[in-house]
Protein backbone atom coordinates (compact mmCIF):
# COMPACT_ATOMS: atom_id res chain seq x y z
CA UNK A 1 177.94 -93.35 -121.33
CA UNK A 2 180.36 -94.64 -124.25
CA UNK A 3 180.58 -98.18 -124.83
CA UNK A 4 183.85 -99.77 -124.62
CA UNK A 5 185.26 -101.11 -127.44
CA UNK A 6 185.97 -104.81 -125.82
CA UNK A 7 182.54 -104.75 -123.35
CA UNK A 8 180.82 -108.14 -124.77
CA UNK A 9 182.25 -109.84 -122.48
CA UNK A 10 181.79 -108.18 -119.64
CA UNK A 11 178.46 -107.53 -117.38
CA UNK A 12 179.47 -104.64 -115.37
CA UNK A 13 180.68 -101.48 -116.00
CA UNK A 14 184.21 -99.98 -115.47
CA UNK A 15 184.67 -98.32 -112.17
CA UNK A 16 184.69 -94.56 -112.77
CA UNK A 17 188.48 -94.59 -110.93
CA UNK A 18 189.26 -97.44 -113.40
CA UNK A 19 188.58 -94.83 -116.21
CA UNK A 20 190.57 -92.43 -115.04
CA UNK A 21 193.55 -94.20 -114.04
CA UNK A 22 194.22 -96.32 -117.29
CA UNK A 23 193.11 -92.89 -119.87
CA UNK A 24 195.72 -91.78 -121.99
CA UNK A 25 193.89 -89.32 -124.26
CA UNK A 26 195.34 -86.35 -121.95
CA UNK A 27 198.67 -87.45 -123.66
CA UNK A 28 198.22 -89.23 -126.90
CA UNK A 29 196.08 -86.81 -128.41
CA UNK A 30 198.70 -85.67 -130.04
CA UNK A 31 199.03 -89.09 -132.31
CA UNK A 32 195.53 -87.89 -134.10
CA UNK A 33 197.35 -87.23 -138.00
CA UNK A 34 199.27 -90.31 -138.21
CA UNK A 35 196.18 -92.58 -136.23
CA UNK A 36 194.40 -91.01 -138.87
CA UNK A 37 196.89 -91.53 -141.86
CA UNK A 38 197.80 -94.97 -140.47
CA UNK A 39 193.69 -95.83 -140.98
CA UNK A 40 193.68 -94.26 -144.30
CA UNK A 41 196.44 -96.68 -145.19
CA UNK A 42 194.71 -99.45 -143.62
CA UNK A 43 191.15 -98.58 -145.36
CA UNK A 44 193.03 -98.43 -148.72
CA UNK A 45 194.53 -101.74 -148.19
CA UNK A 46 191.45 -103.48 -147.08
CA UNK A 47 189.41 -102.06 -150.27
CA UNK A 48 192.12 -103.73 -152.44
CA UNK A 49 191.62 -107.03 -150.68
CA UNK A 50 188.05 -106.85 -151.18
CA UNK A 51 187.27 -106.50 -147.40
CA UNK A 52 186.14 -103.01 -148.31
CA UNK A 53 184.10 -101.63 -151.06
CA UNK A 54 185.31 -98.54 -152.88
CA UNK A 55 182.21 -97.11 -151.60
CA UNK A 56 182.60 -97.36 -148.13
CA UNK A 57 186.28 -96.74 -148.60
CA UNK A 58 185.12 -93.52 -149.76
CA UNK A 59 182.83 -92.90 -146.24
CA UNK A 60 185.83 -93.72 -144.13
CA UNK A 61 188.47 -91.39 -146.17
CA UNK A 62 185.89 -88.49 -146.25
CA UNK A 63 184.93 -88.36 -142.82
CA UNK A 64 187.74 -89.48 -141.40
CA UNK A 65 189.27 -86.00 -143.06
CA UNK A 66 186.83 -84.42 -141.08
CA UNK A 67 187.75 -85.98 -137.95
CA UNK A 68 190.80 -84.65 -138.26
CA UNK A 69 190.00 -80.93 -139.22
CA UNK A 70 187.90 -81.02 -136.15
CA UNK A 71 190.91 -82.02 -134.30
CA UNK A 72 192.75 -79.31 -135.62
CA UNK A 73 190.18 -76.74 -134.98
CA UNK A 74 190.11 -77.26 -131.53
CA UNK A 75 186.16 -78.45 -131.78
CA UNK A 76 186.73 -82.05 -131.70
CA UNK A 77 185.21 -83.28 -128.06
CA UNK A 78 187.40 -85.80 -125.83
CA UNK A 79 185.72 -88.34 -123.39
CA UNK A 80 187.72 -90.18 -120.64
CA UNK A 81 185.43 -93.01 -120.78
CA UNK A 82 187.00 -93.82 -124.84
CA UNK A 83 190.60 -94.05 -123.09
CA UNK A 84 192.55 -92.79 -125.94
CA UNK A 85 192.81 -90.90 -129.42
CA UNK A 86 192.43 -94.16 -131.10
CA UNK A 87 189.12 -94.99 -130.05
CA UNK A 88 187.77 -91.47 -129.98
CA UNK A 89 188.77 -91.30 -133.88
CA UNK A 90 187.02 -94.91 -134.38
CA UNK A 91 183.95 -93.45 -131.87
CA UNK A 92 183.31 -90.67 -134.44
CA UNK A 93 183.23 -92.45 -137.24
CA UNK A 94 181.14 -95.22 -136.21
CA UNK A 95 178.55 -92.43 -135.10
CA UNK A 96 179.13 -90.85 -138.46
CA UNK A 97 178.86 -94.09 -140.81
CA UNK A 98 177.82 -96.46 -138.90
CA UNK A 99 178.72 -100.34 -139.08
CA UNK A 100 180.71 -98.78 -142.17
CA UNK A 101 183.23 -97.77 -139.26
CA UNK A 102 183.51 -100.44 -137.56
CA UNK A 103 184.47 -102.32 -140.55
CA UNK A 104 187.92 -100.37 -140.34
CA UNK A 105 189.36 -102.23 -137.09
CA UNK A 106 189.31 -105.55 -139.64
CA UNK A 107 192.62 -107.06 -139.29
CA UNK A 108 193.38 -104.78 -136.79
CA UNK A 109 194.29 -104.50 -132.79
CA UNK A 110 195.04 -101.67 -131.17
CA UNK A 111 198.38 -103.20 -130.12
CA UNK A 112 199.90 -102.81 -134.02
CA UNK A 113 197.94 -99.79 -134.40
CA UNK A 114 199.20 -98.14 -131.67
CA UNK A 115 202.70 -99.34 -132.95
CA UNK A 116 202.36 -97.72 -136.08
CA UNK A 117 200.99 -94.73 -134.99
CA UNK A 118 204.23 -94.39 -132.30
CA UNK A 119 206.58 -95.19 -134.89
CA UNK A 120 205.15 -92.68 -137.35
CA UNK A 121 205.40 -89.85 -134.85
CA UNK A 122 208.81 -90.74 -133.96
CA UNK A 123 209.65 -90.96 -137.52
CA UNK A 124 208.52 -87.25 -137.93
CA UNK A 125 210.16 -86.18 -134.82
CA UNK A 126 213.44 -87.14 -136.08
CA UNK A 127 213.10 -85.38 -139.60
CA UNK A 128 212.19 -82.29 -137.33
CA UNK A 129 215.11 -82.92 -134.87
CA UNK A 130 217.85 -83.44 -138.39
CA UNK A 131 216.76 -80.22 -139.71
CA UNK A 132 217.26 -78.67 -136.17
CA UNK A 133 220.64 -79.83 -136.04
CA UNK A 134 221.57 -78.71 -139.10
CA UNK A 135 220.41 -75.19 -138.51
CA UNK A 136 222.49 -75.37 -135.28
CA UNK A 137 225.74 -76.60 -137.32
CA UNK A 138 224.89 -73.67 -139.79
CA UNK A 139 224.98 -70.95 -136.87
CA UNK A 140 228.50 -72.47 -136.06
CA UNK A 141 229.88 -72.62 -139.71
CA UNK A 142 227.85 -68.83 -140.32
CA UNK A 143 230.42 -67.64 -137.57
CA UNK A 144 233.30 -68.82 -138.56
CA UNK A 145 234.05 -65.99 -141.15
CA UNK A 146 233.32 -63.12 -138.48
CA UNK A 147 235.84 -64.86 -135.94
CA UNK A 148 238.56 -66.07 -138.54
CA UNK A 149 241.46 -64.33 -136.95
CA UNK A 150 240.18 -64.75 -133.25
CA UNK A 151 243.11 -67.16 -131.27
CA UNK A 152 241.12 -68.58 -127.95
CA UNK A 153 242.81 -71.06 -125.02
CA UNK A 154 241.80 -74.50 -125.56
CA UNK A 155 241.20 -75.92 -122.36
CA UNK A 156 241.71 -79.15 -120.09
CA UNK A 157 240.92 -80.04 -117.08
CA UNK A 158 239.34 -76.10 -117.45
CA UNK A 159 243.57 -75.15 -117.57
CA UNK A 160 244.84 -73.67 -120.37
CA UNK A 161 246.35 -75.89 -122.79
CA UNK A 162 247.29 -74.92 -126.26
CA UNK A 163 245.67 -71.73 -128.62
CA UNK A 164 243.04 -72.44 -131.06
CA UNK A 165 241.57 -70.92 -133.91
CA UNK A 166 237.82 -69.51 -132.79
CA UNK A 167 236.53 -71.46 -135.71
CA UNK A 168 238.22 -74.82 -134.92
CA UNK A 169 236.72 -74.37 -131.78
CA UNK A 170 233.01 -73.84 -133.79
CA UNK A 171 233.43 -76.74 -136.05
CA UNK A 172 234.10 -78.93 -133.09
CA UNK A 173 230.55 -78.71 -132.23
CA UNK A 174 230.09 -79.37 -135.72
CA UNK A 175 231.03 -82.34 -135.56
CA UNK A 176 229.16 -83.34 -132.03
CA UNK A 177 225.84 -82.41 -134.03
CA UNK A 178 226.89 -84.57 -137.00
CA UNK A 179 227.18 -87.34 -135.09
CA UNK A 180 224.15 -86.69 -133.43
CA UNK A 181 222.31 -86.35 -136.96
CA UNK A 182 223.89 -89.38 -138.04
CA UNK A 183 222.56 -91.49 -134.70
CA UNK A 184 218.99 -90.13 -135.81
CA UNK A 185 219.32 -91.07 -139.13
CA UNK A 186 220.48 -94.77 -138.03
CA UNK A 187 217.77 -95.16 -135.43
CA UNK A 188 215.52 -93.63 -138.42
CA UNK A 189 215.82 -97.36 -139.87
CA UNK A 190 214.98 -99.15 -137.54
CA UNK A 191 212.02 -96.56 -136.70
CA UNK A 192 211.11 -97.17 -140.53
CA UNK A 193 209.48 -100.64 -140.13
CA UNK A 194 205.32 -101.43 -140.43
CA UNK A 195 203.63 -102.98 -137.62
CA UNK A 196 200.69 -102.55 -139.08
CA UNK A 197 198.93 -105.79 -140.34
CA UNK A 198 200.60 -108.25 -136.64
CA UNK A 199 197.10 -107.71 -135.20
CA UNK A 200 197.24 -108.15 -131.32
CA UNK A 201 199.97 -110.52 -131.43
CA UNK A 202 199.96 -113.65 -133.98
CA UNK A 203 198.55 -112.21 -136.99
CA UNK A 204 195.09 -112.14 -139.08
CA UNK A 205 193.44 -115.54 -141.14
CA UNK A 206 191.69 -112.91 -143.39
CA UNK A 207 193.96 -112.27 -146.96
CA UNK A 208 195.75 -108.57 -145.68
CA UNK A 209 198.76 -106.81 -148.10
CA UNK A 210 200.89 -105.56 -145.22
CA UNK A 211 203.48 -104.56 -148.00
CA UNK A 212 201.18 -102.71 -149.43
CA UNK A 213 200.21 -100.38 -146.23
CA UNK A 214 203.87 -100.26 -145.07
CA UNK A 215 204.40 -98.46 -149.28
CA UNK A 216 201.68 -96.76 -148.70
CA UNK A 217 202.75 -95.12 -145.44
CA UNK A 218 206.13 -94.61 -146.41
CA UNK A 219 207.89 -97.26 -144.14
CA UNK A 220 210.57 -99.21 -145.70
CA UNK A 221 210.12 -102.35 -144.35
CA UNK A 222 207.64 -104.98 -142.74
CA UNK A 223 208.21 -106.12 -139.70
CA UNK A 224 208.76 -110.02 -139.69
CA UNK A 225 207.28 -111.33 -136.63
CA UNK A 226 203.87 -110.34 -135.25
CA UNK A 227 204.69 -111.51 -131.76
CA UNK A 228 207.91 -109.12 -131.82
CA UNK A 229 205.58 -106.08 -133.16
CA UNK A 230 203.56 -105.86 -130.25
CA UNK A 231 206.16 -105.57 -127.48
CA UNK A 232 208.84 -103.80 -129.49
CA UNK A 233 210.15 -100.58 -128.02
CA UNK A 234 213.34 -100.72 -129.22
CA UNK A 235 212.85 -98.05 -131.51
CA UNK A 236 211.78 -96.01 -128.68
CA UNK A 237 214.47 -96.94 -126.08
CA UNK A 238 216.91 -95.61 -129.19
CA UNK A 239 215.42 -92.63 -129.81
CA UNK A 240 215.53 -91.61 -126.12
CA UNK A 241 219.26 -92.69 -126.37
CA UNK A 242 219.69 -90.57 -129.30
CA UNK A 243 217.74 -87.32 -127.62
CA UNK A 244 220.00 -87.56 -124.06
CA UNK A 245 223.25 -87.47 -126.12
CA UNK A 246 221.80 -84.38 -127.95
CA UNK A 247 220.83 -82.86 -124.60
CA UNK A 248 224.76 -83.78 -123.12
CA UNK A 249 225.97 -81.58 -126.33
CA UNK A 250 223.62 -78.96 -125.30
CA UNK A 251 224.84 -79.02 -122.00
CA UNK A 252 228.76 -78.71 -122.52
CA UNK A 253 228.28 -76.07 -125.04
CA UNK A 254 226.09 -73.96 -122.17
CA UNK A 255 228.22 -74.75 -119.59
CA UNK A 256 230.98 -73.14 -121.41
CA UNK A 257 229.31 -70.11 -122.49
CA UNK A 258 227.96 -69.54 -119.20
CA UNK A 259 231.60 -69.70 -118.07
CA UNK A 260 232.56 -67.66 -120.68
CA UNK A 261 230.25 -65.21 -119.67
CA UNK A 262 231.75 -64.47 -116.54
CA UNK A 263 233.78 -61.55 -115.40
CA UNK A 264 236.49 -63.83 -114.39
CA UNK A 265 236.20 -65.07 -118.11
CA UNK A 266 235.23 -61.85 -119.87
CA UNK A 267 235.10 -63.72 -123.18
CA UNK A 268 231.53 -63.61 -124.73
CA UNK A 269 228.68 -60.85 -124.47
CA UNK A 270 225.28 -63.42 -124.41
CA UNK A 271 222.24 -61.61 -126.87
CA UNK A 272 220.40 -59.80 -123.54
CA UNK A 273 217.09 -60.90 -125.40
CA UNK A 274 218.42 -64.63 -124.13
CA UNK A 275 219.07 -63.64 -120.62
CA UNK A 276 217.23 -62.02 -117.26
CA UNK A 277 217.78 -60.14 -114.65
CA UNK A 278 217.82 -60.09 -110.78
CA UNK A 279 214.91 -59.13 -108.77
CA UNK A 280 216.96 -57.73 -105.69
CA UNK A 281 220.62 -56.60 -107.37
CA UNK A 282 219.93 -54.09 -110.06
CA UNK A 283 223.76 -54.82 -112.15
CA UNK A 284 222.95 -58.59 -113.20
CA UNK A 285 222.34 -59.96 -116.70
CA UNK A 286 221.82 -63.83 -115.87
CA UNK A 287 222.52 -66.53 -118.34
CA UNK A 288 219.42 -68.60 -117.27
CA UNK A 289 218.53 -70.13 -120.89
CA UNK A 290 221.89 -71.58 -120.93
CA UNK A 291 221.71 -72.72 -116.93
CA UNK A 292 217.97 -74.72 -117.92
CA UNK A 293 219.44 -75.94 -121.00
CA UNK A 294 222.02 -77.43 -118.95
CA UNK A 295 219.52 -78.63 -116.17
CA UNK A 296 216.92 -79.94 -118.56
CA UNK A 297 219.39 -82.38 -119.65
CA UNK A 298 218.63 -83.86 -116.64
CA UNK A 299 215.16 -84.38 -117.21
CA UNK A 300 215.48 -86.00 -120.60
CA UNK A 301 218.19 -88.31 -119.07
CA UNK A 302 215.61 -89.26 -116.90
CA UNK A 303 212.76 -90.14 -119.28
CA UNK A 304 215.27 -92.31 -120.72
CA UNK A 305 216.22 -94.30 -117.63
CA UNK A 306 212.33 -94.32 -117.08
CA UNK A 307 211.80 -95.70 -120.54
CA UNK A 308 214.57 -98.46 -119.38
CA UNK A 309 213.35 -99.74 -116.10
CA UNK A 310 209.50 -99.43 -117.70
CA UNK A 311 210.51 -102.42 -120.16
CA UNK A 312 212.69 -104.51 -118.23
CA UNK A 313 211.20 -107.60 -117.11
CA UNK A 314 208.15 -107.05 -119.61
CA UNK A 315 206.64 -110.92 -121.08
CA UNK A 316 206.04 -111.26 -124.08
CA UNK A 317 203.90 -109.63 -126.21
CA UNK A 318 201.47 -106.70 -125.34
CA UNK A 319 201.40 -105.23 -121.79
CA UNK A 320 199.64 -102.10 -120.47
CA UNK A 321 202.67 -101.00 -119.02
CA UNK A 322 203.42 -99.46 -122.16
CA UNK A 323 200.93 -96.83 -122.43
CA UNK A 324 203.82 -94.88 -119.97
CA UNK A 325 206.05 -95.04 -122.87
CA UNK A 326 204.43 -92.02 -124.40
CA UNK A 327 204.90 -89.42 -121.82
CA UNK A 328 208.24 -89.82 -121.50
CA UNK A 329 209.30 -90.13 -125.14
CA UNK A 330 206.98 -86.94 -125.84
CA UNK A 331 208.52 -84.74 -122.77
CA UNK A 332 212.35 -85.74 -124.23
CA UNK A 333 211.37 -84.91 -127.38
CA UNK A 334 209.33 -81.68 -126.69
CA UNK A 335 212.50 -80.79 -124.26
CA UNK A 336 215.41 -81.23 -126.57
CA UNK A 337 213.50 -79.70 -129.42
CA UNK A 338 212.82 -76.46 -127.33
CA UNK A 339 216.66 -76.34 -126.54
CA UNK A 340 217.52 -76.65 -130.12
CA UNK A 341 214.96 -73.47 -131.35
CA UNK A 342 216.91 -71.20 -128.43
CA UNK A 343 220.35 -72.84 -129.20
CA UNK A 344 220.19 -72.08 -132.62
CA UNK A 345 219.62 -68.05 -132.60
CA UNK A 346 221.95 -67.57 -129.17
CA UNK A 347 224.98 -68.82 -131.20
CA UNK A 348 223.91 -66.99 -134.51
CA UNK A 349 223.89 -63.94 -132.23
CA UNK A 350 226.35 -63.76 -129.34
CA UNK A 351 229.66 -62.35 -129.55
CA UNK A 352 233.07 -62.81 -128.50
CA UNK A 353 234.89 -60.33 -126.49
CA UNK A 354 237.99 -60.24 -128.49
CA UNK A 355 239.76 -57.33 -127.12
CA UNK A 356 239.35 -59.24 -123.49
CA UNK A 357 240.71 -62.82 -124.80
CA UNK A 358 243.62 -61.41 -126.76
CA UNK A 359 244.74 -59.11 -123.25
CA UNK A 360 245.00 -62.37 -122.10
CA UNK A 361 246.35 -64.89 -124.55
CA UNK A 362 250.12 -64.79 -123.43
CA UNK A 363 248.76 -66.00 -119.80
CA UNK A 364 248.93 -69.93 -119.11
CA UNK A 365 252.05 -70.44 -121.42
CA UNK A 366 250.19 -71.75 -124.78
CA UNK A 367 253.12 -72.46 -126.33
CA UNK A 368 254.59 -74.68 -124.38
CA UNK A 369 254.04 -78.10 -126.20
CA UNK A 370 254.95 -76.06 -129.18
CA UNK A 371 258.21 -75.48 -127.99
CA UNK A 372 258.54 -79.21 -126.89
CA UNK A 373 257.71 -80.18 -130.50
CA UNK A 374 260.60 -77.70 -131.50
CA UNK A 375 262.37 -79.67 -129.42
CA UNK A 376 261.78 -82.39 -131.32
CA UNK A 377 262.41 -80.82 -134.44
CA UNK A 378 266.07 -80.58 -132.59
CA UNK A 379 266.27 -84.30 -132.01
CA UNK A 380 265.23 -84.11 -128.55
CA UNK A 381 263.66 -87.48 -127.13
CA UNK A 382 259.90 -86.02 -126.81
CA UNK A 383 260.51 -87.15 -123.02
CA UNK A 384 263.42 -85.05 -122.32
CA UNK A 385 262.27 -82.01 -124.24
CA UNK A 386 259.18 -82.38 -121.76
CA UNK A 387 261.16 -81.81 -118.64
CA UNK A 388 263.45 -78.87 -120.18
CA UNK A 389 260.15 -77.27 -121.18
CA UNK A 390 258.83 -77.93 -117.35
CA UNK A 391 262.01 -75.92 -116.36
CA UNK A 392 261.74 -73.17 -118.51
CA UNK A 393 258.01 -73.14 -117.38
CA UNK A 394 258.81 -72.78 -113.70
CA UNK A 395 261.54 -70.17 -114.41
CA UNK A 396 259.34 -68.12 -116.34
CA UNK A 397 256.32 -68.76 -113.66
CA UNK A 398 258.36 -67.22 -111.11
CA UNK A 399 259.13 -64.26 -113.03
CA UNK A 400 255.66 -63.50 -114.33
CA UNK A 401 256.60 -63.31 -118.20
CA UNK A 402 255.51 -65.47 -120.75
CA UNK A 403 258.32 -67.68 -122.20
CA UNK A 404 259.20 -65.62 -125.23
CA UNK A 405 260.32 -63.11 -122.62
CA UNK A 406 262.92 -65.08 -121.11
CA UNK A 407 266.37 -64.18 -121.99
CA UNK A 408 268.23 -66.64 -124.28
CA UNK A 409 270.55 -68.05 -121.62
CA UNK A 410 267.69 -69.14 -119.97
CA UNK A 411 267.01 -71.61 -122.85
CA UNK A 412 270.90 -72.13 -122.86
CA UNK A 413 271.22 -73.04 -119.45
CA UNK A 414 268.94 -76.37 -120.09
CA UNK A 415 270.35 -76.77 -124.00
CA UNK A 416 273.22 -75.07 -125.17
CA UNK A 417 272.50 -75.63 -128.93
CA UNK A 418 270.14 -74.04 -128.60
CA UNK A 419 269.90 -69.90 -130.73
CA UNK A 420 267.80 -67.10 -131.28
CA UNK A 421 265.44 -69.07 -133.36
CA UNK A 422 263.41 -70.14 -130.56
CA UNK A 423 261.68 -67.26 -130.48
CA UNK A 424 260.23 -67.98 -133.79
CA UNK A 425 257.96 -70.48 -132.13
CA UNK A 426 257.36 -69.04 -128.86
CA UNK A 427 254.18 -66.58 -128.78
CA UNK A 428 250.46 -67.65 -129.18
CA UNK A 429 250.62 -66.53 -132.51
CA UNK A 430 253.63 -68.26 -133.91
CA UNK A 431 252.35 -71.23 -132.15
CA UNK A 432 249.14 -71.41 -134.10
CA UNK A 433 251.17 -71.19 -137.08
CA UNK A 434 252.91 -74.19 -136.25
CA UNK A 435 250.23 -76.62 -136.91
CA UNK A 436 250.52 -78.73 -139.61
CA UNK A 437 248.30 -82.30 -138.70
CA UNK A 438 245.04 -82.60 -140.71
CA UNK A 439 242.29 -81.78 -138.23
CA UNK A 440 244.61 -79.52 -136.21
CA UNK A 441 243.93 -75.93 -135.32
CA UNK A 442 246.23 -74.35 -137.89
CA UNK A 443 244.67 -71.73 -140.18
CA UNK A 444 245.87 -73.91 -143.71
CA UNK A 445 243.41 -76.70 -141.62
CA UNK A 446 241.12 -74.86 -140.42
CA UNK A 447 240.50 -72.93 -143.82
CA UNK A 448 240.10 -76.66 -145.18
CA UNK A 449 237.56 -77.96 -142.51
CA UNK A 450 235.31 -74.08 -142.80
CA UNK A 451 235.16 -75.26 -146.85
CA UNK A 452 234.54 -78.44 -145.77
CA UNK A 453 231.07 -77.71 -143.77
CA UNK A 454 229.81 -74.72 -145.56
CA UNK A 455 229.83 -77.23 -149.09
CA UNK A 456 227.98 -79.89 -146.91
CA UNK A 457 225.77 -78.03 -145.31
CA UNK A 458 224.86 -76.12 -148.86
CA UNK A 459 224.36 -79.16 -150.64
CA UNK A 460 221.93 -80.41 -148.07
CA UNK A 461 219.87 -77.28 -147.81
């Protein structure tokens, strides 16, 4: 039977239910290299402050090394009765060294440890997350050359609004994932802070460096106030924030391309190594990696509300509530990270049907806020020019052509100044070429924006 690590006090043991209710090793096993790098730290710190000799400094690195290789092999036993991966790495070094281990809890709970450890991991998982991201912008830039000349509808209320450039529409998501980079990069610095050194709550009366561990563990601050450190999940709450907005990008993108893929949209052929099949109708290539991207955003929306409700209410400082922090933060995580490694190679690899959109194009009257603009050009309130566009709409609605098919009395009939030069704006094409704003869809911009990303993106690789 292992000992606990706070029995003195108590003269019975722990009901065998007990054990198995409050465990957490089945989950935060996977905190073993930064447990073990945060007690490296911590051993380091406590040699320099003479609470440590360099000799047994030397035990705890070496076999603590160990420890972990063992983990890593896959040979490194787990016992419910130790509750988690912090005591099972203190457990094995204790049995290895002795009272030489248990000198490396000194000014140390398991409520700033665990802290540290959390914040490490989370600290890694958003390094791994911001190069994820930028892989996915660098599918989306690595298309844009390939689709330069490719005019798609732009869409609202999933009508067809104006043309766009294929690559405007690319470096749109861009520009979701950038700010999605830059949200993990901000909650980065506030992950970035040292626990380590608060103890269970108030602090330690023996002579600790806490700036020392938080340099040596590569945090860039110290967090002020012990009693903050051990109910803090801030950083946590954040990070969950940060991974459901991810997963909403995710989800619009493979909504649309599932759309896309239709026959009634006939405007992208999915990579069949990202798809299945039917069991019962023999024709069907189903998008399901898109449609569980999509629904999976649902499940790390939830671990975020869980993370929510699990704090509210919570007294300060440490409660065991927060052991449930883990599973939720490691299933967002682990979800939008799996999302990212398929997103990344289906856009790299899919292809647009451009002989389908361009049959197409001319349907859903593109250019009509073009030719309002023209309008305006003319000295046409934009109001006014709005209505005589509506009419020309509706005339050319009824006689199923697009507007540079109606005759030029038709655009006489609503304004007689009007001359053949309105066909030089009417046509998807023409209308694309009409774009002149910064951050609009016209090629000149476009060409800009492509430059733009693919310098970035180079300079950060």
């Amino acid at each position: 039977m292992a000992a606990k690590a706070w029995q003195g006090v108590f003269e019975t043991t722990t009901d065998k239910r007990v054990e198995q209710f409050t465990e957490s090793i089945s989950f935060d096993h996977r905190l073993y290299r930064q447990d073990i790098a945060g007690s490296l730290a911590h051993a380091q710190m406590l040699t320099k402050q003479g609470l440590l000799t360099e000799e047994e400094y030397a035990q705890i690195e070496t076999n603590l090394k160990e420890i972990e290789k063992e983990i890593e092999a896959g040979t490194f036993p787990y016992q419910i009765e130790l509750e988690d991966i912090h005591m099972h790495i203190e457990r094995a070094l204790i049995e290895r060294i002795g009272d030489t281990g248990r000198k490396l809890h000194t000014a140390r709970s398991r409520n700033d440890q665990v802290a540290t450890d959390f914040r490490l991991w989370v600290r890694d998982a958003i390094d791994d997350l911001s190069g994820q991201l930028r892989q996915l912008q660098k599918a989306y830039v690595g298309r844009c050359e390939r689709d330069k000349d490719t005019v798609i509808p732009g869409y609202t209320h999933l009508q067809r609004a104006q043309p766009v450039l294929a690559p405007h529409y690319w470096l749109a998501y861009c520009e979701k994932w950038e700010r999605d980079w830059s949200r993990l990069m901000d909650c980065r610095r506030r992950v970035n802070v040292c626990s380590l050194g608060s103890a269970a709550l108030a602090g330690s009366s023996l002579p600790i460096d806490r700036e020392m561990t938080a340099q040596l563990l590569g945090f860039e601050e110290v967090a002020r106030n012990s009693l903050d450190v051990a109910s803090d999940r801030d950083f946590v709450l954040e990070f969950g924030f940060c991974l459901s907005v991810i997963a909403l990008h995710l989800s619009t993108w493979a909504e649309e391309w599932i759309l896309w893929s239709t026959t009634e949209f006939d405007f992208i052929d999915l990579p069949e190594t990202f798809c299945t099949g039917s069991s019962i109708m023999p024709q069907k290539i189903n998008p399901d990696v898109l449609e569980l991207i999509r629904g999976k955003t649902a499940r790390v929306i939830g671990n975020l509300q869980a993370l929510m409700v699990l704090v509210k209410g919570l007294p300060l400082a440490y409660n065991r509530d927060l052991q449930e922090d883990k599973p939720r933060i490691f299933d967002a995580y682990d979800t939008v990270h799996d999302c990212l490694a398929l997103a990344i190679p289906m856009v790299e690899q899919a292809e647009l049907r451009r002989e389908s959109i361009a049959s197409r194009l001319e349907h859903g009257y593109l250019d009509a806020t073009t030719l309002m603009e023209y309008f305006i050009q003319r000295g046409i309130p934009q109001r006014k020019g709005h209505e005589l566009v509506g009419k020309l709409v509706r005339q050319a609605t009824r006689k199923k052509v697009p507007l540079a098919e109606l005759e030029l009395e038709a655009f006489q009939e609503i304004e007689p100044s009007l001359t053949e030069e309105v066909y030089e704006v009417l046509g998807v094409q023409k209308a694309i070429e009409r774009f002149v704003s910064y951050g609009s869809t016209s090629p000149a911009q476009v060409a800009k924006q492509v430059a733009f990303w693919q310098e970035k993106l180079a300079q950060e690789s």
